[in-house]
PDB file of N, CA and C in Angstrom:
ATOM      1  N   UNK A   1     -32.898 263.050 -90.623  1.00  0.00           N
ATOM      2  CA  UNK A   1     -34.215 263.190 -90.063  1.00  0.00           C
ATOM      3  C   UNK A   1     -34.981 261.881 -90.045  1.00  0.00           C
ATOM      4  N   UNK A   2     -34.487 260.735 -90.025  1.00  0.00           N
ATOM      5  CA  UNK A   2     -35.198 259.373 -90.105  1.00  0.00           C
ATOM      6  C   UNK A   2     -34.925 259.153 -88.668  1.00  0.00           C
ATOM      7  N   UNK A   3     -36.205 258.993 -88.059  1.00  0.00           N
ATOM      8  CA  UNK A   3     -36.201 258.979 -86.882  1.00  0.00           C
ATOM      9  C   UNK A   3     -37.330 257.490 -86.660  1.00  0.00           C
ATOM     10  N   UNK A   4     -36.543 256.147 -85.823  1.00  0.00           N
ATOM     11  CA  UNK A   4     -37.424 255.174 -85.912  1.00  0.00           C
ATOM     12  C   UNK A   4     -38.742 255.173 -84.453  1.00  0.00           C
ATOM     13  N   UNK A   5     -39.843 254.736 -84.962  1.00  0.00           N
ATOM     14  CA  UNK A   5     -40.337 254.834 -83.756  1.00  0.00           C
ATOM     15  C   UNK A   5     -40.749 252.960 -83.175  1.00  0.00           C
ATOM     16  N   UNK A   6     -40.484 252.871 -81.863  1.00  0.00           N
ATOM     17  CA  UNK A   6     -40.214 251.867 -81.435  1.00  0.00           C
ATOM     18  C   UNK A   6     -41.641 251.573 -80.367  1.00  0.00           C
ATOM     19  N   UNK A   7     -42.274 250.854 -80.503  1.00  0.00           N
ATOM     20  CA  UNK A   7     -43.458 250.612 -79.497  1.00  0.00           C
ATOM     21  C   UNK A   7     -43.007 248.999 -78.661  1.00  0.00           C
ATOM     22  N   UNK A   8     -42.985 249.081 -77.622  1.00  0.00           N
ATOM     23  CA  UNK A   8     -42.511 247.959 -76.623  1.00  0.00           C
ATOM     24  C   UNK A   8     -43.818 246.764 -76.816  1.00  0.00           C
ATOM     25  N   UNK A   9     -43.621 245.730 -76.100  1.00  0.00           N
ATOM     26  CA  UNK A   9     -44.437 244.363 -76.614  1.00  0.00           C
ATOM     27  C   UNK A   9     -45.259 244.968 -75.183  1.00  0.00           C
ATOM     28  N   UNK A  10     -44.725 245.386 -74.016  1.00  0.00           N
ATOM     29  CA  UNK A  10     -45.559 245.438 -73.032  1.00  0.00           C
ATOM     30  C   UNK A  10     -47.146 246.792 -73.688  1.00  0.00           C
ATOM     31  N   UNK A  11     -46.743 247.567 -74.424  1.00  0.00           N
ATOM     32  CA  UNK A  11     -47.448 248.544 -74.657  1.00  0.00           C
ATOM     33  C   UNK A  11     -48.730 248.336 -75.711  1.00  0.00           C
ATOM     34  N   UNK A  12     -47.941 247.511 -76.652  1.00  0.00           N
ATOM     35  CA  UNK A  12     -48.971 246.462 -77.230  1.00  0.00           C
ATOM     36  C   UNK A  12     -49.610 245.302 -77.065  1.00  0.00           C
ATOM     37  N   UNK A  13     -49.577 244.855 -75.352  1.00  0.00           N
ATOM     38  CA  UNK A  13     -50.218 244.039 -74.660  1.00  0.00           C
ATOM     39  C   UNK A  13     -51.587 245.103 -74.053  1.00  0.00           C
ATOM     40  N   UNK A  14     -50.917 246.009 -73.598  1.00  0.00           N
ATOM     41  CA  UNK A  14     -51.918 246.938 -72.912  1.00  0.00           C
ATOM     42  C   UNK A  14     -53.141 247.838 -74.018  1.00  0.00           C
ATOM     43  N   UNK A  15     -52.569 248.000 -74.946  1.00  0.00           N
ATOM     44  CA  UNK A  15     -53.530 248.286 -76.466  1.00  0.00           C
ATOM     45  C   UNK A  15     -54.398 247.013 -76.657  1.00  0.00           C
ATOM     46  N   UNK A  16     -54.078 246.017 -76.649  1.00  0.00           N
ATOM     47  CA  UNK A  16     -54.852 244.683 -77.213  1.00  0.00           C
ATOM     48  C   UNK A  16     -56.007 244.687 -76.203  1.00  0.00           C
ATOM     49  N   UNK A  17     -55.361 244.736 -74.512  1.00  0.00           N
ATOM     50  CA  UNK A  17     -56.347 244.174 -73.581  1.00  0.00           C
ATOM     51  C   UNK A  17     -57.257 246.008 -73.244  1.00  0.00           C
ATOM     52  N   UNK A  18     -56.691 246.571 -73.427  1.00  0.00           N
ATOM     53  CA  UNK A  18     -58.117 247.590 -73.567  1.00  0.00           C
ATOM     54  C   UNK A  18     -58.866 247.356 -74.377  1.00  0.00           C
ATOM     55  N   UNK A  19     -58.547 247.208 -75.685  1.00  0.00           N
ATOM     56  CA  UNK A  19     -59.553 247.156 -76.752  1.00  0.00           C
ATOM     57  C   UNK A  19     -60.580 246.002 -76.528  1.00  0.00           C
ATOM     58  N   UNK A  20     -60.006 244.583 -76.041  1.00  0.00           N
ATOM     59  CA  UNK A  20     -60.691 243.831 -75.654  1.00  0.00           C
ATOM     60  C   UNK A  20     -61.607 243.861 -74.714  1.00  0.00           C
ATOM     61  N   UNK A  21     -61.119 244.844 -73.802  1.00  0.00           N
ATOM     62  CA  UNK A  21     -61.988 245.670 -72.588  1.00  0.00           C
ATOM     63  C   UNK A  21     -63.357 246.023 -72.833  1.00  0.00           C
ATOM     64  N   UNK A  22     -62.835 246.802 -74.165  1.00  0.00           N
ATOM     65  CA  UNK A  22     -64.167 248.254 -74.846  1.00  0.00           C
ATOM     66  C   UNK A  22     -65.112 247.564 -75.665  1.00  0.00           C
ATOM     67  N   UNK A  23     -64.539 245.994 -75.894  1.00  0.00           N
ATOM     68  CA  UNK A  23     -65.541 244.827 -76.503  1.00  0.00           C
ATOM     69  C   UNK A  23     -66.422 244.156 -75.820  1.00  0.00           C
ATOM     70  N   UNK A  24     -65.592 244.090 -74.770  1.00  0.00           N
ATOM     71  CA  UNK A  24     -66.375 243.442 -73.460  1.00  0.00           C
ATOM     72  C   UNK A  24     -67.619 243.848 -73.048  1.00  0.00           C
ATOM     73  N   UNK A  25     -67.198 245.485 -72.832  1.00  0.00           N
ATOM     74  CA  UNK A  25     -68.093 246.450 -72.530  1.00  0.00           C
ATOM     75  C   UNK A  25     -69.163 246.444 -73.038  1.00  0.00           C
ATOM     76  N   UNK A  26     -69.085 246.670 -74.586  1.00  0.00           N
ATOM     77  CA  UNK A  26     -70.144 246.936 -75.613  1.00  0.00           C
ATOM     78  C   UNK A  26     -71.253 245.484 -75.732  1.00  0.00           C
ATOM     79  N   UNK A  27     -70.662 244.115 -75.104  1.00  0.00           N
ATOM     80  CA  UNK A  27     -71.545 243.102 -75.354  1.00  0.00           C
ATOM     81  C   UNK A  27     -72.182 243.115 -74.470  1.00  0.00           C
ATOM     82  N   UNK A  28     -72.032 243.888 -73.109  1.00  0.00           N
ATOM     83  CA  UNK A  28     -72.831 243.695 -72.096  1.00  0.00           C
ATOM     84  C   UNK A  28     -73.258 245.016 -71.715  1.00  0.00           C
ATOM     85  N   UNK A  29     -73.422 245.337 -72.475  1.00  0.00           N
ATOM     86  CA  UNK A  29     -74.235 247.114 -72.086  1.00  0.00           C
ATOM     87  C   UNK A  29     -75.466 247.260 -72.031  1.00  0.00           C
ATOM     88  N   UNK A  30     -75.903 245.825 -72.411  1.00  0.00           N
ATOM     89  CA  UNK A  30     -77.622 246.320 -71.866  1.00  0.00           C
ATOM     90  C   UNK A  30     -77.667 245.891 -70.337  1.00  0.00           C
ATOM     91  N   UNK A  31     -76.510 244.852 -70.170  1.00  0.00           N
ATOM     92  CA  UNK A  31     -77.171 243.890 -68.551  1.00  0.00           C
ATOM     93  C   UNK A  31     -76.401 245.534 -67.708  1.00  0.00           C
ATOM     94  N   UNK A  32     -75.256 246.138 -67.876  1.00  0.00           N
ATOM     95  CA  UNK A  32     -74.935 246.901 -67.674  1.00  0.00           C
ATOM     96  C   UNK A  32     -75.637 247.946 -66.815  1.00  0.00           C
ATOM     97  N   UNK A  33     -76.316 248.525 -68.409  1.00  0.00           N
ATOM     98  CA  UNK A  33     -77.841 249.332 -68.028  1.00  0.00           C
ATOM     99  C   UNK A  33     -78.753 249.048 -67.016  1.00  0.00           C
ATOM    100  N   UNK A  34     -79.448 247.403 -67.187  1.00  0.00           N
ATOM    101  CA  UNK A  34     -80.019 246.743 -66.286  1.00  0.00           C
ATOM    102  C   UNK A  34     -79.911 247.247 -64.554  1.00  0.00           C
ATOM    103  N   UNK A  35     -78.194 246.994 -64.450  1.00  0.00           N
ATOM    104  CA  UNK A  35     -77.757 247.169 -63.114  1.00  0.00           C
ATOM    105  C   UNK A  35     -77.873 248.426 -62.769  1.00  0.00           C
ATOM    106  N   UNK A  36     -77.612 249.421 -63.376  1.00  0.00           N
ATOM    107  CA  UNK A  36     -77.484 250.798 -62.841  1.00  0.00           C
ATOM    108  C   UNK A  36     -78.859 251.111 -62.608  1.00  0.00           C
ATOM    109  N   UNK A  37     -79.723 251.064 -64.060  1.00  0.00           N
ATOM    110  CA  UNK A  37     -81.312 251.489 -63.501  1.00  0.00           C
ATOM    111  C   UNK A  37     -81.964 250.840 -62.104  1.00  0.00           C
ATOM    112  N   UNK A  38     -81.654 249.427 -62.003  1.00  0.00           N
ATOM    113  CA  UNK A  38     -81.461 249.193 -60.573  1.00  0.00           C
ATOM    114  C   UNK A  38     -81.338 249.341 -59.512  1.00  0.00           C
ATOM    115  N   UNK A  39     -80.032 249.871 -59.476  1.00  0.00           N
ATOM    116  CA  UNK A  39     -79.413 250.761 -58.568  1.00  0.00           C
ATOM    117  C   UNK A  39     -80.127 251.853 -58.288  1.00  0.00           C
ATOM    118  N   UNK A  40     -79.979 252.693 -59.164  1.00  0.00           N
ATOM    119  CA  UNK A  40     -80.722 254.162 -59.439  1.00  0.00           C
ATOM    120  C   UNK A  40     -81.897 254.062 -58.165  1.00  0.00           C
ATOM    121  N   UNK A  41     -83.002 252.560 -58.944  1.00  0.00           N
ATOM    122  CA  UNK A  41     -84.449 252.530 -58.172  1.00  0.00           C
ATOM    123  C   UNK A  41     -83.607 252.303 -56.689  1.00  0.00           C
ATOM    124  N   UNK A  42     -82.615 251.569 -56.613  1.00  0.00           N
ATOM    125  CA  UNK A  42     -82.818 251.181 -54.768  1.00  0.00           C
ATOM    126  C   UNK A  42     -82.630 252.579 -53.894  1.00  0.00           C
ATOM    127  N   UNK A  43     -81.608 253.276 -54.373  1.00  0.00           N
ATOM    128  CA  UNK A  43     -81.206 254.213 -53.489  1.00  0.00           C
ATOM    129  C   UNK A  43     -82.402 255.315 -53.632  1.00  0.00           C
ATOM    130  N   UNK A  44     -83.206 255.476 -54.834  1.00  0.00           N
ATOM    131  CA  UNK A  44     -84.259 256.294 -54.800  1.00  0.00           C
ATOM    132  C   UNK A  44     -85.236 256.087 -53.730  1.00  0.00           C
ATOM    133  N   UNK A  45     -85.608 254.978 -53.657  1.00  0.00           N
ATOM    134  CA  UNK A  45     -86.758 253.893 -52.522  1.00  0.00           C
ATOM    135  C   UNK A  45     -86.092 253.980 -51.622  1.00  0.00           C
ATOM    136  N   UNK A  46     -84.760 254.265 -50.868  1.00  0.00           N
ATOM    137  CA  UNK A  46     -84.306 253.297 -49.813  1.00  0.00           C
ATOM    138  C   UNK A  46     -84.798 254.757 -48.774  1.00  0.00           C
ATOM    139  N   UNK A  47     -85.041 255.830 -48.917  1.00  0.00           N
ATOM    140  CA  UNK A  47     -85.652 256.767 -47.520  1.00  0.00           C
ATOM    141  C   UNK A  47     -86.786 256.582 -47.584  1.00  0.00           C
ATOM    142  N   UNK A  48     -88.313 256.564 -48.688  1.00  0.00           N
ATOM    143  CA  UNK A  48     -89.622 256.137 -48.376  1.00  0.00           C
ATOM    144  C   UNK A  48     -89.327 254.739 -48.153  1.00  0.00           C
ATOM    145  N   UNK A  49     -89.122 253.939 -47.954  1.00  0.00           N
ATOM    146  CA  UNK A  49     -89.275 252.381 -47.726  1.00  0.00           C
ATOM    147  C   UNK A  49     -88.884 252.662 -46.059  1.00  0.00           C
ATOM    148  N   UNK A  50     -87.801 252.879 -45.540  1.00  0.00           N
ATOM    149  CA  UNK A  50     -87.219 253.244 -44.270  1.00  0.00           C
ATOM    150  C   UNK A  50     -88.158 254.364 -43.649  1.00  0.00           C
ATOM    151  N   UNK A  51     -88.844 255.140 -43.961  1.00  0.00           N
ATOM    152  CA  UNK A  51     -89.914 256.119 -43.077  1.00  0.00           C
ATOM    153  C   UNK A  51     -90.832 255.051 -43.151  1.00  0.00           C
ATOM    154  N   UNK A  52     -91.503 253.919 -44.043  1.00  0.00           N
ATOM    155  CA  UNK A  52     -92.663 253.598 -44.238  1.00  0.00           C
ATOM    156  C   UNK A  52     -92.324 252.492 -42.803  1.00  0.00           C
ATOM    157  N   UNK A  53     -91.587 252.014 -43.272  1.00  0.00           N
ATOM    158  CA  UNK A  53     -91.140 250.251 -42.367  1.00  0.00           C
ATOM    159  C   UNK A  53     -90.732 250.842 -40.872  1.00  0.00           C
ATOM    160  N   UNK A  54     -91.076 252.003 -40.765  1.00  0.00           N
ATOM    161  CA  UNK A  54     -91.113 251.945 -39.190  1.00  0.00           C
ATOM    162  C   UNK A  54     -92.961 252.296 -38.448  1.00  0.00           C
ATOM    163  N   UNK A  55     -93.581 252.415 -39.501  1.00  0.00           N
ATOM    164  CA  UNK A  55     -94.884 251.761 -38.849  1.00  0.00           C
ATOM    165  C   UNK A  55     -95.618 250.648 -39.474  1.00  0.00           C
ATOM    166  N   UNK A  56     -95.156 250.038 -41.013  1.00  0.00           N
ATOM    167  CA  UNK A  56     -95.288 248.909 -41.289  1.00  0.00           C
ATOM    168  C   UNK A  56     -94.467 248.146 -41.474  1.00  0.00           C
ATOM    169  N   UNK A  57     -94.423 246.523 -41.510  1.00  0.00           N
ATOM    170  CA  UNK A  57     -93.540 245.598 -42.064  1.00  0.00           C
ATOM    171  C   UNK A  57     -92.730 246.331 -43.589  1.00  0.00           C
ATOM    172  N   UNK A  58     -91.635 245.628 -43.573  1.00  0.00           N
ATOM    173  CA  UNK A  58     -90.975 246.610 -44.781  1.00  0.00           C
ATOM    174  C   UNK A  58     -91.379 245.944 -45.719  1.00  0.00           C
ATOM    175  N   UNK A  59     -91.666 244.719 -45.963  1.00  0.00           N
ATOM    176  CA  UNK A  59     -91.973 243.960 -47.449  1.00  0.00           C
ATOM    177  C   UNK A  59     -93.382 245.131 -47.607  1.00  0.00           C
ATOM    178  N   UNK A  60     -94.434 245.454 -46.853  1.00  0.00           N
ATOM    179  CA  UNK A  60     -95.173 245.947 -47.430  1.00  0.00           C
ATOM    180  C   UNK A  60     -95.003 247.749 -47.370  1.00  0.00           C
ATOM    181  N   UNK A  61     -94.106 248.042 -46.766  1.00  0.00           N
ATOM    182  CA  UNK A  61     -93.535 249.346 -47.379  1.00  0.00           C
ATOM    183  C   UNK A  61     -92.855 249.415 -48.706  1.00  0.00           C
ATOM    184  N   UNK A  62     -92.408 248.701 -49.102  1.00  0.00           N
ATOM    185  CA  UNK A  62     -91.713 248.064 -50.068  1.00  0.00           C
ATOM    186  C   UNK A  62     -92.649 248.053 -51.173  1.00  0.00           C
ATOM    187  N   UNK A  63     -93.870 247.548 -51.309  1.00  0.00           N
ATOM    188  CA  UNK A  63     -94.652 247.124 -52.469  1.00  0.00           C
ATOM    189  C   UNK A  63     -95.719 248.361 -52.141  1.00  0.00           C
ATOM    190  N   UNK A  64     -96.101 249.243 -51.058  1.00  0.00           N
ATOM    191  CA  UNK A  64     -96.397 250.568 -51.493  1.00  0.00           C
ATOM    192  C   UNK A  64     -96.052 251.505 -52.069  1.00  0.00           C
ATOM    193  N   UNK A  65     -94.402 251.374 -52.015  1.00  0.00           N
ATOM    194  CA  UNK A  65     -93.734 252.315 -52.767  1.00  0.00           C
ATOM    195  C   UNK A  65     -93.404 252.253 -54.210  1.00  0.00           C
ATOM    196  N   UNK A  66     -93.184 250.828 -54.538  1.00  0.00           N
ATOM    197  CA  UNK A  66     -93.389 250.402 -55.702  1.00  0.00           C
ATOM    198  C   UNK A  66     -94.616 250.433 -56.309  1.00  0.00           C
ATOM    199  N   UNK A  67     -95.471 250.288 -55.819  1.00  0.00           N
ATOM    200  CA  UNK A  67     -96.617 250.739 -56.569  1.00  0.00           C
ATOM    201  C   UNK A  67     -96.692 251.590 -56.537  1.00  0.00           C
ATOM    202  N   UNK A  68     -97.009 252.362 -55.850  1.00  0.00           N
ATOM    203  CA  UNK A  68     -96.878 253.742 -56.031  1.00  0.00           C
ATOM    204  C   UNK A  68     -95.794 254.808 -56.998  1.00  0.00           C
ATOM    205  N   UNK A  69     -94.938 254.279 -57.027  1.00  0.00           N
ATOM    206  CA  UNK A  69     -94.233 254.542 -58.514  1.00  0.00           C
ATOM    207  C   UNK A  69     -95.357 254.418 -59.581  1.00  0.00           C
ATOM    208  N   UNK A  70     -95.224 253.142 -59.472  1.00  0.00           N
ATOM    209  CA  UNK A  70     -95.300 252.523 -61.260  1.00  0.00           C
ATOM    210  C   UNK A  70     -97.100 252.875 -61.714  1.00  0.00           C
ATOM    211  N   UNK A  71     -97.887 253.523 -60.189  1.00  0.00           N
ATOM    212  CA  UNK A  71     -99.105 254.171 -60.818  1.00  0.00           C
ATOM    213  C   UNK A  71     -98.581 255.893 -60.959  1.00  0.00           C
ATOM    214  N   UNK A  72     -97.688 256.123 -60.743  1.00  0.00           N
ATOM    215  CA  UNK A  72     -97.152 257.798 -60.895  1.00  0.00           C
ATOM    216  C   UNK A  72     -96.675 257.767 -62.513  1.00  0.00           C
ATOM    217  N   UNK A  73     -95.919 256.529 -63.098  1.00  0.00           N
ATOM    218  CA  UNK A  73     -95.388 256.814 -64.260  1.00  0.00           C
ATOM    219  C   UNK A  73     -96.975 256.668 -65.043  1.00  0.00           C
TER     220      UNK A  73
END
């Protein structure tokens, strides 16, 4: 019943560089965050900005809507 178990060098290349992955990850999880909340805001804005900017310039559809947020929160 001695049964050896054998792990390949390729398999413990692929263990090392995930883990290094999940390190990676964790040092940049706030800029991470950063990007998505980002995101989140553009695609939220991007139909009032597009109804607004077809009877005003969009920079100032743009900063109505943003304000208009940030006096709602």
């Amino acid at each position: 019943m001695n049964s050896k178990i054998e792990i390949s060098n390729q398999t413990l290349l692929k263990v090392a560089f995930f883990i290094l992955f999940c390190y990676f990850l964790f040092l940049v999880r706030q800029i991470l965050f950063w990007v998505l909340f980002a995101f989140v805001l553009s695609v939220l804005f991007e139909k009032p900005i597009n109804f607004l900017s077809s009877k005003i310039p969009r920079a100032g559809a743009s900063l109505i809507v943003y304000f208009s947020f940030f006096i709602l929160l």
